[in-house]
Structures are given as structure tokens and as C-alpha cells.
Protein backbone atom coordinates (compact mmCIF):
# COMPACT_ATOMS: atom_id res chain seq x y z
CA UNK A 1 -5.71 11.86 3.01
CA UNK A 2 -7.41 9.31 1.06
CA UNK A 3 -11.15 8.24 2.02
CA UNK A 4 -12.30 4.59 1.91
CA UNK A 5 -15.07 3.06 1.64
CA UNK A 6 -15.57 -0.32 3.96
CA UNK A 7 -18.03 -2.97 4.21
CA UNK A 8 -16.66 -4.81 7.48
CA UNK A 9 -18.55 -7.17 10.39
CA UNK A 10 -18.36 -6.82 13.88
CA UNK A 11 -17.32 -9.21 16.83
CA UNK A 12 -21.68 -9.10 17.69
CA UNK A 13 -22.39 -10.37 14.40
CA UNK A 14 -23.12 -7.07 13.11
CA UNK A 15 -22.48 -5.77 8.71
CA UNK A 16 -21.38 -2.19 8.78
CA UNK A 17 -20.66 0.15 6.06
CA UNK A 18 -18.67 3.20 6.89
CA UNK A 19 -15.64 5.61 5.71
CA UNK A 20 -12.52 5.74 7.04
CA UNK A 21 -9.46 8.11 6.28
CA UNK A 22 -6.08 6.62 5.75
CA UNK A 23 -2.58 6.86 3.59
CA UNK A 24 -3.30 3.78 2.52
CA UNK A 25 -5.58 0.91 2.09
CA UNK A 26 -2.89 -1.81 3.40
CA UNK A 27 -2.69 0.62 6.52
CA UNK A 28 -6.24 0.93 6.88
CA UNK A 29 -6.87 -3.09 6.45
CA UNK A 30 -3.88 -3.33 9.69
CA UNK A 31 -5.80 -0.64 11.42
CA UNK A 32 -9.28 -2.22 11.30
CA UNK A 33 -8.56 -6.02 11.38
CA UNK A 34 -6.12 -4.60 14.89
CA UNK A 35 -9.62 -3.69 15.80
CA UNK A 36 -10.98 -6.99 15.95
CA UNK A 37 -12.96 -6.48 12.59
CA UNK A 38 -13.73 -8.67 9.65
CA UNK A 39 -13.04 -6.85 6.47
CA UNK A 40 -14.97 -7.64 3.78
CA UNK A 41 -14.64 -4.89 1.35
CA UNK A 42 -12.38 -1.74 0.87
CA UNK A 43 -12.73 0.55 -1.86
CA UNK A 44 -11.08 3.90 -2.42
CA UNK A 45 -14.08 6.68 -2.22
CA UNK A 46 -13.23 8.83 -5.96
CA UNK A 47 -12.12 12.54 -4.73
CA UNK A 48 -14.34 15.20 -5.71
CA UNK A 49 -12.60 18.58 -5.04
CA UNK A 50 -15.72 20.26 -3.48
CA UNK A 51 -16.29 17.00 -0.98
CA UNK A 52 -16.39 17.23 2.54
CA UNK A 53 -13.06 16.21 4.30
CA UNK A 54 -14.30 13.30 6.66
CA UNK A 55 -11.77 14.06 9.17
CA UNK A 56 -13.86 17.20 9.91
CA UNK A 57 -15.84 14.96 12.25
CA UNK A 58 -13.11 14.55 15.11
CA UNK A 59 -13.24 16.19 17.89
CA UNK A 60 -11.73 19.39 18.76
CA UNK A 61 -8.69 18.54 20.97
CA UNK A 62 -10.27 20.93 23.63
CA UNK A 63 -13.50 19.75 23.52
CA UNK A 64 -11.92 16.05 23.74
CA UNK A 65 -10.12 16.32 26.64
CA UNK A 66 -12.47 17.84 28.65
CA UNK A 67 -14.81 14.93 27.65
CA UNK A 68 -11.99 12.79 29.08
CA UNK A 69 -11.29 14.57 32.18
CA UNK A 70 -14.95 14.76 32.91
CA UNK A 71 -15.19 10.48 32.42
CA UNK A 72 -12.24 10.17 34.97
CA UNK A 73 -13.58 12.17 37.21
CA UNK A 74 -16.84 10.18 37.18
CA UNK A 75 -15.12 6.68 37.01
CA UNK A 76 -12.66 8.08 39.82
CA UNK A 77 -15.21 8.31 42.02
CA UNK A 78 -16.86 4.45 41.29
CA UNK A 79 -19.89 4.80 39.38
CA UNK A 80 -20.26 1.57 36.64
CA UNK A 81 -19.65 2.78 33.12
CA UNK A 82 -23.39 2.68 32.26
CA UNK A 83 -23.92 5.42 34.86
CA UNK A 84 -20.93 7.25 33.71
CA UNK A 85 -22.14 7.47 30.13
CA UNK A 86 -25.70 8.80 31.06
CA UNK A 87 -24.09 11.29 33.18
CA UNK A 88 -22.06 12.40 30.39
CA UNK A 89 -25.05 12.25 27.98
CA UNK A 90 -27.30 14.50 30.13
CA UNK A 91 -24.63 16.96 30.37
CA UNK A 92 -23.51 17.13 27.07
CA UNK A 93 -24.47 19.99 24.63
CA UNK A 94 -27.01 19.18 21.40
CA UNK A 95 -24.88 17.95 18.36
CA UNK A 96 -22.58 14.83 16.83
CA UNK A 97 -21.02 14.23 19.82
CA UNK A 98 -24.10 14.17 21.87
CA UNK A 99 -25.54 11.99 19.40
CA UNK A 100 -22.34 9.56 18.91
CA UNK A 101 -22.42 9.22 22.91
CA UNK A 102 -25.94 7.90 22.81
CA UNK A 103 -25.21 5.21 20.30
CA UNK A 104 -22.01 4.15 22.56
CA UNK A 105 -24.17 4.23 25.63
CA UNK A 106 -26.89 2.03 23.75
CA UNK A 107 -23.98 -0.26 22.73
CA UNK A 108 -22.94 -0.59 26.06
CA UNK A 109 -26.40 -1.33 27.37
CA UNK A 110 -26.37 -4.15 25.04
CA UNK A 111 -23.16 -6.00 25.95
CA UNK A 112 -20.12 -4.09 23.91
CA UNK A 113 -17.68 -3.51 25.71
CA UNK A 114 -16.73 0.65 25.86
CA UNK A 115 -13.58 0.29 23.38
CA UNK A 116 -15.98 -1.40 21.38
CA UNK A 117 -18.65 0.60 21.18
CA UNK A 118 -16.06 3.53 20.76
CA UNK A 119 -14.22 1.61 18.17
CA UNK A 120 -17.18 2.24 15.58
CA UNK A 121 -16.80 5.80 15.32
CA UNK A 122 -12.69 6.14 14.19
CA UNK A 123 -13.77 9.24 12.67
CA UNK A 124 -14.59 10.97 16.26
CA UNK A 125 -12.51 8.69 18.58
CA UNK A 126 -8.83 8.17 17.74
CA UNK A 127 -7.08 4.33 17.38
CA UNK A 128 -4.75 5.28 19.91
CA UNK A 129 -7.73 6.43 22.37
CA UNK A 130 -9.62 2.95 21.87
CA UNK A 131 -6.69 0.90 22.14
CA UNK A 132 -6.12 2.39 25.34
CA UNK A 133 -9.54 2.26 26.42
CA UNK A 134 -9.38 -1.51 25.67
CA UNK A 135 -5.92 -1.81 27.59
CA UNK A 136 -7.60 -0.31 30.67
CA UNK A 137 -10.76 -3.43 30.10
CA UNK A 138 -8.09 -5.75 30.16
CA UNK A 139 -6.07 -5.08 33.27
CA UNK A 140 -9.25 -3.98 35.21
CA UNK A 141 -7.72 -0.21 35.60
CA UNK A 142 -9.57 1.58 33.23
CA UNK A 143 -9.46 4.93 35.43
CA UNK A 144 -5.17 4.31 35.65
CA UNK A 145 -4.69 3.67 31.94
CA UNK A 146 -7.66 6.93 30.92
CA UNK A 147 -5.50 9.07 33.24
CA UNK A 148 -1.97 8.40 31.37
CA UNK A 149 -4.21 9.11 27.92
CA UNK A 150 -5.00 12.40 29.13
CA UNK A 151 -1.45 13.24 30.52
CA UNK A 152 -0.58 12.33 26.98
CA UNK A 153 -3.23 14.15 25.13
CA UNK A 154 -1.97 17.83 27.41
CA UNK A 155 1.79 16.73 26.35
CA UNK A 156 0.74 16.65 22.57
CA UNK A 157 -1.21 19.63 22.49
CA UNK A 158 0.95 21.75 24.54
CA UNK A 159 4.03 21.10 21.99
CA UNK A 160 1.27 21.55 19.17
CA UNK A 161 0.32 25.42 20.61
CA UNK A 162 3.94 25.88 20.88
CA UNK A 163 4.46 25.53 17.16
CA UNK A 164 0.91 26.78 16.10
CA UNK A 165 2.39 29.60 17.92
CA UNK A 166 5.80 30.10 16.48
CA UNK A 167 4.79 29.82 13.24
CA UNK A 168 1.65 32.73 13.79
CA UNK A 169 3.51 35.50 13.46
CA UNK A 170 5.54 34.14 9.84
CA UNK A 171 2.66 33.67 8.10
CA UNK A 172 0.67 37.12 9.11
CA UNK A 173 3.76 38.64 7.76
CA UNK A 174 4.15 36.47 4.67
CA UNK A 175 0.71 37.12 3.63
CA UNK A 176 1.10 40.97 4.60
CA UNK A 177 4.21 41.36 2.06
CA UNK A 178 1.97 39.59 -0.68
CA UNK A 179 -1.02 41.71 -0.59
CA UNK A 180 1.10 45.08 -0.73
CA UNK A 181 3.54 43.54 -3.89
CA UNK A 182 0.43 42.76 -5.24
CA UNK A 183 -1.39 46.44 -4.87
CA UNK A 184 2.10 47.88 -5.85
CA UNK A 185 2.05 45.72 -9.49
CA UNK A 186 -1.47 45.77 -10.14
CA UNK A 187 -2.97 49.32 -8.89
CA UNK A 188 0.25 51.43 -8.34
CA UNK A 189 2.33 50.76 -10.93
CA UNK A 190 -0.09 50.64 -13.59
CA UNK A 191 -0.94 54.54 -13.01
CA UNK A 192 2.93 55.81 -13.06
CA UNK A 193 3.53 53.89 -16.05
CA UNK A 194 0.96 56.19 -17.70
CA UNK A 195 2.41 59.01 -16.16
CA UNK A 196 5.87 58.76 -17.70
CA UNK A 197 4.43 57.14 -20.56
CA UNK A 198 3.01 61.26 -21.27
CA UNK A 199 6.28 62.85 -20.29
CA UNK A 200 8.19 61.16 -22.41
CA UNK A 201 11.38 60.67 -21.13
CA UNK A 202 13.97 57.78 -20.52
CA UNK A 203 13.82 55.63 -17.73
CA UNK A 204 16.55 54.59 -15.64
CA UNK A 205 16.84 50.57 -16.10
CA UNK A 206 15.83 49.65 -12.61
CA UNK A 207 12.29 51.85 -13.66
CA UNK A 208 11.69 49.79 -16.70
CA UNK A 209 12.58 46.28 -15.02
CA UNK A 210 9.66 46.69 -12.58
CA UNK A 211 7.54 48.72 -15.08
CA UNK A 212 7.84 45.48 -17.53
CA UNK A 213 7.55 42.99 -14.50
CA UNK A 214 3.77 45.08 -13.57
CA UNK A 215 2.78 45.58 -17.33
CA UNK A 216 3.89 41.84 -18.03
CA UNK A 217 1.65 40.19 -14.59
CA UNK A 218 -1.09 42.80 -15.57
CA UNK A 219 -1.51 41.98 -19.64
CA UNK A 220 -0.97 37.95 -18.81
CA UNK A 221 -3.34 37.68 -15.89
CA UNK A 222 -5.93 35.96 -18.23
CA UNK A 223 -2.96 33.04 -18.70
CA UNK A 224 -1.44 32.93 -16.24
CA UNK A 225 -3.75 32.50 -13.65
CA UNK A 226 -6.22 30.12 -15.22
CA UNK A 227 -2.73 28.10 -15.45
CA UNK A 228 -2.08 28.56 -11.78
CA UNK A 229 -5.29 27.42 -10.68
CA UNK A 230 -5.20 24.71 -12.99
CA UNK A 231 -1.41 23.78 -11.24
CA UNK A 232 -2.76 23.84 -8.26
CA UNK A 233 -5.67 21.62 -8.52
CA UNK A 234 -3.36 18.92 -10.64
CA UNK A 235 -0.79 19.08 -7.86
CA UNK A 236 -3.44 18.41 -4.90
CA UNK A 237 -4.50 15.44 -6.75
CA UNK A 238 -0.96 14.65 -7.37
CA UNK A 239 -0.34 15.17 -3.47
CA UNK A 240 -3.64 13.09 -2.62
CA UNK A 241 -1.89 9.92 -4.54
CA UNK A 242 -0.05 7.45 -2.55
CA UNK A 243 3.51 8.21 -4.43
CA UNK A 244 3.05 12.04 -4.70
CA UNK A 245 1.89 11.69 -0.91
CA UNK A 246 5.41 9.80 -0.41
CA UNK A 247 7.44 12.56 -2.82
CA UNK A 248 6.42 15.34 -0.79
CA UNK A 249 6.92 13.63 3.03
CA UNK A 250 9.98 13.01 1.42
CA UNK A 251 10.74 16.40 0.46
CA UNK A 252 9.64 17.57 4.00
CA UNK A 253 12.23 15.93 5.33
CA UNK A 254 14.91 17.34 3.13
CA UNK A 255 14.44 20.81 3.75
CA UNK A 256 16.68 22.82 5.99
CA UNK A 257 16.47 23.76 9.00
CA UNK A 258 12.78 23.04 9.03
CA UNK A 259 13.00 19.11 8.11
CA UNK A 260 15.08 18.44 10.86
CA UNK A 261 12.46 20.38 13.16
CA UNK A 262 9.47 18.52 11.59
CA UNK A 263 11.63 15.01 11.86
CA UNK A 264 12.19 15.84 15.83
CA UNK A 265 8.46 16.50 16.41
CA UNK A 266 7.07 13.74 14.27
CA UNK A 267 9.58 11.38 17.13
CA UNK A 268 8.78 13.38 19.89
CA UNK A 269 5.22 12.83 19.38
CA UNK A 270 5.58 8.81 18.46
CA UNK A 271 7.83 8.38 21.70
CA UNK A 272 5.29 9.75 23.75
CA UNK A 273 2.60 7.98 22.23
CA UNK A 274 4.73 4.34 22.38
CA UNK A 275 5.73 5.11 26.10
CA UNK A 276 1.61 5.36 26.83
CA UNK A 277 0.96 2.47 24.78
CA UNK A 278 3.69 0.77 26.93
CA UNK A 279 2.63 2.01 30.13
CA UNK A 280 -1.13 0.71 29.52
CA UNK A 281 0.42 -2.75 29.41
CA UNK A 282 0.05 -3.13 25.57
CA UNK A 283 2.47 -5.53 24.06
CA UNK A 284 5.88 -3.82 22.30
CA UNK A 285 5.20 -4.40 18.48
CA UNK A 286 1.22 -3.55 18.44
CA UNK A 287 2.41 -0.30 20.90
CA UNK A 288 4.74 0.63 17.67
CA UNK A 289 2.10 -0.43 14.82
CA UNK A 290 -0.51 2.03 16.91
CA UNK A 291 2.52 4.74 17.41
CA UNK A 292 3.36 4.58 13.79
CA UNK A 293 0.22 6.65 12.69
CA UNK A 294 1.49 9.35 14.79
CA UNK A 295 4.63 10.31 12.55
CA UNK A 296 2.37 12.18 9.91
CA UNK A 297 5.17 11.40 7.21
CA UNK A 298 5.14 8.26 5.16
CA UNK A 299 9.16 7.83 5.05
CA UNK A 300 9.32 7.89 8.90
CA UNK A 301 6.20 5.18 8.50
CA UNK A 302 8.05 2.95 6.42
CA UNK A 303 10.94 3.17 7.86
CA UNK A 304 9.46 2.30 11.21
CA UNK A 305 7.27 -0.54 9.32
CA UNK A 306 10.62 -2.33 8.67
CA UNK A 307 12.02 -1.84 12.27
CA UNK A 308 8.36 -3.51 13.45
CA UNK A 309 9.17 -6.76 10.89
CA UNK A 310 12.87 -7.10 12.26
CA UNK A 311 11.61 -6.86 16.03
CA UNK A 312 8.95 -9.54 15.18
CA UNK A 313 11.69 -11.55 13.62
CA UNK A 314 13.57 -11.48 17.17
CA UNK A 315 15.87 -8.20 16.72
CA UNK A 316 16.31 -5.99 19.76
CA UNK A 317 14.33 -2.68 19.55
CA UNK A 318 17.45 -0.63 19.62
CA UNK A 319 19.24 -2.36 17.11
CA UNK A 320 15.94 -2.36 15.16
CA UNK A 321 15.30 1.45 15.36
CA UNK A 322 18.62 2.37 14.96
CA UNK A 323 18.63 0.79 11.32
CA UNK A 324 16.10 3.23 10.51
CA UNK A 325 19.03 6.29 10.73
CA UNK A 326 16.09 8.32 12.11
CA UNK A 327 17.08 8.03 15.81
CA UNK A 328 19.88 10.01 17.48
CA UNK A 329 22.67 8.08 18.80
CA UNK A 330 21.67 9.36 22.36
CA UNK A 331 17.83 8.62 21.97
CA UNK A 332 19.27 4.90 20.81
CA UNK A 333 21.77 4.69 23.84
CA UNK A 334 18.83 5.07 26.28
CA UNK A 335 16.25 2.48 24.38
CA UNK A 336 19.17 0.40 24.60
CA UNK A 337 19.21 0.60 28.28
CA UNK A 338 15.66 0.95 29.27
CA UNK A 339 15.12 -2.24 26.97
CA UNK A 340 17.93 -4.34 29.04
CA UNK A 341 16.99 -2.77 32.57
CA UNK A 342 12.99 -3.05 31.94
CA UNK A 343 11.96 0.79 32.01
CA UNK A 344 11.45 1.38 28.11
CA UNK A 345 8.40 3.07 28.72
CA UNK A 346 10.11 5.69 31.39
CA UNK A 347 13.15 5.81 28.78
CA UNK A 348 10.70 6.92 26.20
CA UNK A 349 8.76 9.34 28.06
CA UNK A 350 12.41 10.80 28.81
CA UNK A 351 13.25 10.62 24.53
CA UNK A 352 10.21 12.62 24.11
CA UNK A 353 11.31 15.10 26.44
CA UNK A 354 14.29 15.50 24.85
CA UNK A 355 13.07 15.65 21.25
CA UNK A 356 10.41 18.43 22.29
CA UNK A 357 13.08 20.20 24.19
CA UNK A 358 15.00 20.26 20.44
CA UNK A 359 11.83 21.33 19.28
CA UNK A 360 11.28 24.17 21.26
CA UNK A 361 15.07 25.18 20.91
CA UNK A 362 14.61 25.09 17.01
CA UNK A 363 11.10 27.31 17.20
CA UNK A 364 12.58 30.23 19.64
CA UNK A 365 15.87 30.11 16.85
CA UNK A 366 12.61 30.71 14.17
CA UNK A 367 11.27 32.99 16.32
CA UNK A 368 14.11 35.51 16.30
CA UNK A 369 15.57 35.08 13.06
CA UNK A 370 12.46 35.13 10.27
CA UNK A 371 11.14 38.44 11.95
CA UNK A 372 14.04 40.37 11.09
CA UNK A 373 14.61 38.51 8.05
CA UNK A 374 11.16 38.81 7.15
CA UNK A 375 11.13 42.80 7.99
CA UNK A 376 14.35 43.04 5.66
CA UNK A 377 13.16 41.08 2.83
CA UNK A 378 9.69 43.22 2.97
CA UNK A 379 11.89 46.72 3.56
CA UNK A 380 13.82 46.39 0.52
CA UNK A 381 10.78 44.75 -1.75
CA UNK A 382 8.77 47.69 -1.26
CA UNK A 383 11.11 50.17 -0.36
CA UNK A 384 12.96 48.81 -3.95
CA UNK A 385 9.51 49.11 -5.91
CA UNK A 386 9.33 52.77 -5.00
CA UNK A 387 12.63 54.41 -5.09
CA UNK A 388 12.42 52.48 -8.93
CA UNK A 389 9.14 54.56 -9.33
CA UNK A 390 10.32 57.51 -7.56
CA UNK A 391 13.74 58.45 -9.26
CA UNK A 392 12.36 59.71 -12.65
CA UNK A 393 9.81 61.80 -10.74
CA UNK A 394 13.72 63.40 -9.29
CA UNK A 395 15.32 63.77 -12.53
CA UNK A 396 12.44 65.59 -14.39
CA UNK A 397 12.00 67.79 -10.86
CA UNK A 398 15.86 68.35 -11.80
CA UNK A 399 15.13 69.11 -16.05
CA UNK A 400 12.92 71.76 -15.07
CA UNK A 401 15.17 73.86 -12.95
């Protein structure tokens, strides 16, 4: 993702100069001026390929929610914020966080409000999170609206393990059946070659195919892999560009099987994060600008940017959504009714549940079709590669009889 720098001012008066991460520098203007910022200046930070990833600097989702749970519990039991914040501070362990904390608790001490003084770090704390820390300032119910974030935040995560999970096991055994193809054509190979190279004899064809496929990686290693390096570094900064960005979400989507898995999760997750939104009394098209960031794919983004313009322009949600041919029929059947009997928020809570549950149904189909797939494919790879090495070893054991 894309790193920006920004010169912006703050509701105290304040000039800041920070970086921000975002697909785009019309999304990140939205993000910040939703904020309450004044933007001065944005300009795109130039990549270098051995820079430091800014993202790196949020939180670990672990490490997050217990910070969150630990704040309820304190604000549960009716300490003011200021107290809350030094008992966080004291309890906290050396390092960024302990040191972002301080500066919020200073901010605090001077008149920000806690969204506010959150709000400067988007790096650390989420948009989503300070929205909804600013939704709980408004209605006076900060603990209420904090304790729907976290039932959020375990949602999220637990359908992240799940696929974190599920996809484990794949890529162990992907990167198992690479390293032994690759000892087979570079080390094995190499030496039998030399072998019947001395005894002189014809090959059966299925011999030389893999002999020439070894002698031809081995003798054009110094081209070709300068030239996949090279690939690979053109095609990350290809990837890093808005349109190449757009190309490959597009792709994504397009792939069997696994688009319509990734499509399903990407609206699981923005369900769940709109129903929050909702539920924390924030109004219906900022809930869906703040839950669009959530789809991690810039086709489901625009499409969902022109369903935001056509509710603003007085279109029902439903009818809105449904224009975007992203939605089920059944996920648009009950928007359509928790918009008309005023439980949207419930309706999308049960949408989520629904999408996840396709998710899950999708990863336990993975789960028990690539192993044996994957245990076939490697089976006859290898077992291929040696009976083609093998046979000639049989038919000269056969000459000399």
C-alpha cells in the first residue's frame, strides 16, 4: 500500500506532519478530513524497495484487544478517563505503545478529547476504532459502544485464525514439493546424467525429457534468474500502482473457487464492521464510508463508493447495494427488511453470520480436497522424476545378464 506524506492542522490549532498508508490519495484526503482535519498537503512518499512498511507500527491484534478489554474493565468500574489512561500507562510494558499512550494521556490532560488524541496515531489505532471511540463521546456511553468494538474485534479475528489456519497446512506442503523438485534438478539429476553420459547407451524419451529439463534450469541459471528477480521487483512496483493494485483485486476476484471465498469474507467482514458502526449510533452513509476500508479489494471499494453516492442521492440501501451485483439475493432480502422494520444493524450482524458461515463451509471443502490433491500432485512429481532416472539403471542391469 502506498505511503503518503501529509502536512495537515488540527481542531487545537495544531501543524502536523505525518505518514499515512492508503490505496489512494482521494481515499486518504476522505479518511482524514472524516477526521475533523485540515489538509494542507499530500504527497505520495517515492517507494524504496528496502523501506520500512509503515503499517508495521499497528498493533498486534492480541496485544490490541487486551489493551481494550483492560480500558473497559477500568471505565466499567467508573474511574474518569484521565485515571484510566495512567492506570493503563503504569501497567504497560516499555516500547511504542507505552510511549504512544503517554502522548494520548498528555493530550487528554490538555483538553482533546480521547478519539482525538487517538486520532493522531492512524498508524497504531485503526479509523474504525476512533470513530467508535468518538461515537461512544457523543452519546455519553463510551463503556457500551468500547464493548460492541471488542465483540467485533474477537468476531474478526476468530474468522481470520480460521483461514490463517486452513490455509497452514497448503503452503507447508507447497513449499515442501518445491525444495525436493529443486534438489532433484539441481543436485540429483546432474550426477546420473554423468553416469549414463559414461555408459553410453540410449535413453528412453521420458529419461532425456527430464535430463534436458535439469541440464537446461542448471546451464541457464545465470539468465534466468537475474530475469526472475528482475520480474519480480517490476511486478511489485507494478502491484504498488493504483491500476496494477486495481488489475490484480480484480483478478482476485475472478479466480475459482477461491474468489468467491475471498469475495464472502471481504462482506462478511464489512457487514460486521457496518452493523458496529450502526449500533454505536453513527449515521448510515459515514458507517459505509468507514466499512468500506474493510473490503481489502479495490473493485468491492468502488463498487460500494457508487452505492454510498446513490444512497446520498435518496436511494434505499437495498436497492443501492444490490446494484453493486456483489450481494446475494438473500443477504439483499434481509437489508431490505431490516431497513423498512428499523433493525439494519441486527440484520447485518445476522449477513455476517451467514457470509462467515459460507466461509467456513468453503475452508473445511479446502481443507479436504488440496491435501490429497496436493499428496497426488507431489507422488507422481517425484515419484515421475525417479522411475525416469531409474529405468535405464533396469535395462543395462538387463544387457549384462
Amino acid at each position: 500500500m502506498p505511503t503518503f506524506l501529509c502536512k495537515i492542522g488540527t481542531s487545537d490549532g495544531r501543524i502536523l506532519e505525518k505518514e499515512f498508508d492508503a490505496v489512494s490519495r482521494e481515499a486518504l484526503l476522505e479518511n482524514l478530513e472524516g477526521q475533523g482535519f485540515f489538509v494542507f498537503k499530500i504527497r505520495k512518499r517515492a517507494f524504496h524497495w528496502l523501506s520500512v512498511d509503515a503499517a508495521r507500527g499497528r498493533l498486534n491484534s492480541r496485544r490490541f484487544l487486551a489493551l481494550n478489554q483492560e480500558m473497559l474493565v477500568l471505565l466499567r468500574s467508573g474511574l474518569p478517563i484521565l485515571q484510566v489512561l495512567d492506570t493503563l500507562v503504569e501497567r504497560m510494558e516499555p516500547g511504542r505503545l507505552l510511549e504512544t499512550l503517554q502522548e494520548v494521556r498528555n493530550d487528554v490532560k490538555g483538553g482533546s478529547a480521547l478519539s482525538e488524541a487517538f486520532g493522531r496515531f492512524p498508524t497504531i489505532f485503526p479509523h474504525l476504532y476512533v470513530a467508535s471511540i468518538r461515537a461512544g463521546e457523543q452519546s455519553g456511553d463510551l463503556p457500551v459502544t468500547l464493548g460492541r468494538y471488542i465483540v467485533f474485534q474477537k468476531r474478526v479475528e476468530a474468522i481470520r485464525a480460521k483461514v490463517r489456519s486452513a490455509t497452514f497446512y497448503p503452503i507447508i506442503l507447497a513449499v515442501a514439493v518445491t525444495v525436493v523438485l529443486a534438489f532433484l534438478l539441481f543436485y540429483v539429476i546432474p550426477s546420473f546424467t554423468q553416469i549414463y553420459a559414461d555408459a553410453n547407451v540410449e535413453l528412453p524419451m521420458l529419461t532425456r525429457l527430464v535430463i534436458g529439463l535439469s541440464n537446461g534450469l542448471v546451464s541457464g541459471l545465470p539468465f534466468w534468474l537475474p530475469l526472475a528477480v528482475g520480474g519480480v521487483v517490476l511486478l511489485r512496483f507494478y502491484l504498488r500502482s493504483e491500476s496494477g493494485a486495481f488489475l490484480a483485486d480484480r483478478v482476485k476476484l475472478r479466480i475459482p473457487f477461491f474468489g468467491s471465498m475471498l469475495a464472502e469474507y471481504a462482506l462478511s467482514t464489512f457487514s460486521r464492521t457496518l452493523a458496529t458502526t450502526l449500533s454505536s449510533g453513527i449515521p448510515i452513509v459515514q458507517s459505509m464510508q468507514m466499512s468500506r476500508g474493510t473490503l481489502n479489494n479495490r473493485l468491492l471499494e468502488r463498487q460500494l463508493s457508487g452505492a454510498i453516492k446513490r444512497i446520498q442521492e435518496g436511494s434505499k440501501i437495498s436497492d443501492a447495494l444490490e446494484q453493486t451485483g456483489s450481494f446475494t439475493v438473500i443477504a439483499l432480502r434481509m437489508i431490505g427488511v431490516g431497513e423498512s422494520s428499523g433493525s439494519l444493524n441486527d440484520m447485518l450482524a445476522d449477513i455476517a453470520d451467514y457470509y462467515e458461515g459460507e466461509v467456513e463451509r468453503r475452508l473445511d471443502r479446502l481443507t479436504t480436497m488440496i491435501e490429497p490433491l496436493m499428496m497426488l500432485t507431489m507422488g507422481l512429481l517425484i515419484g515421475g522424476i525417479v522411475v525416469a532416472m531409474y529405468v535405464p539403471i533396469f535395462q543395462l542391469a538387463g544387457t549384462v545378464r
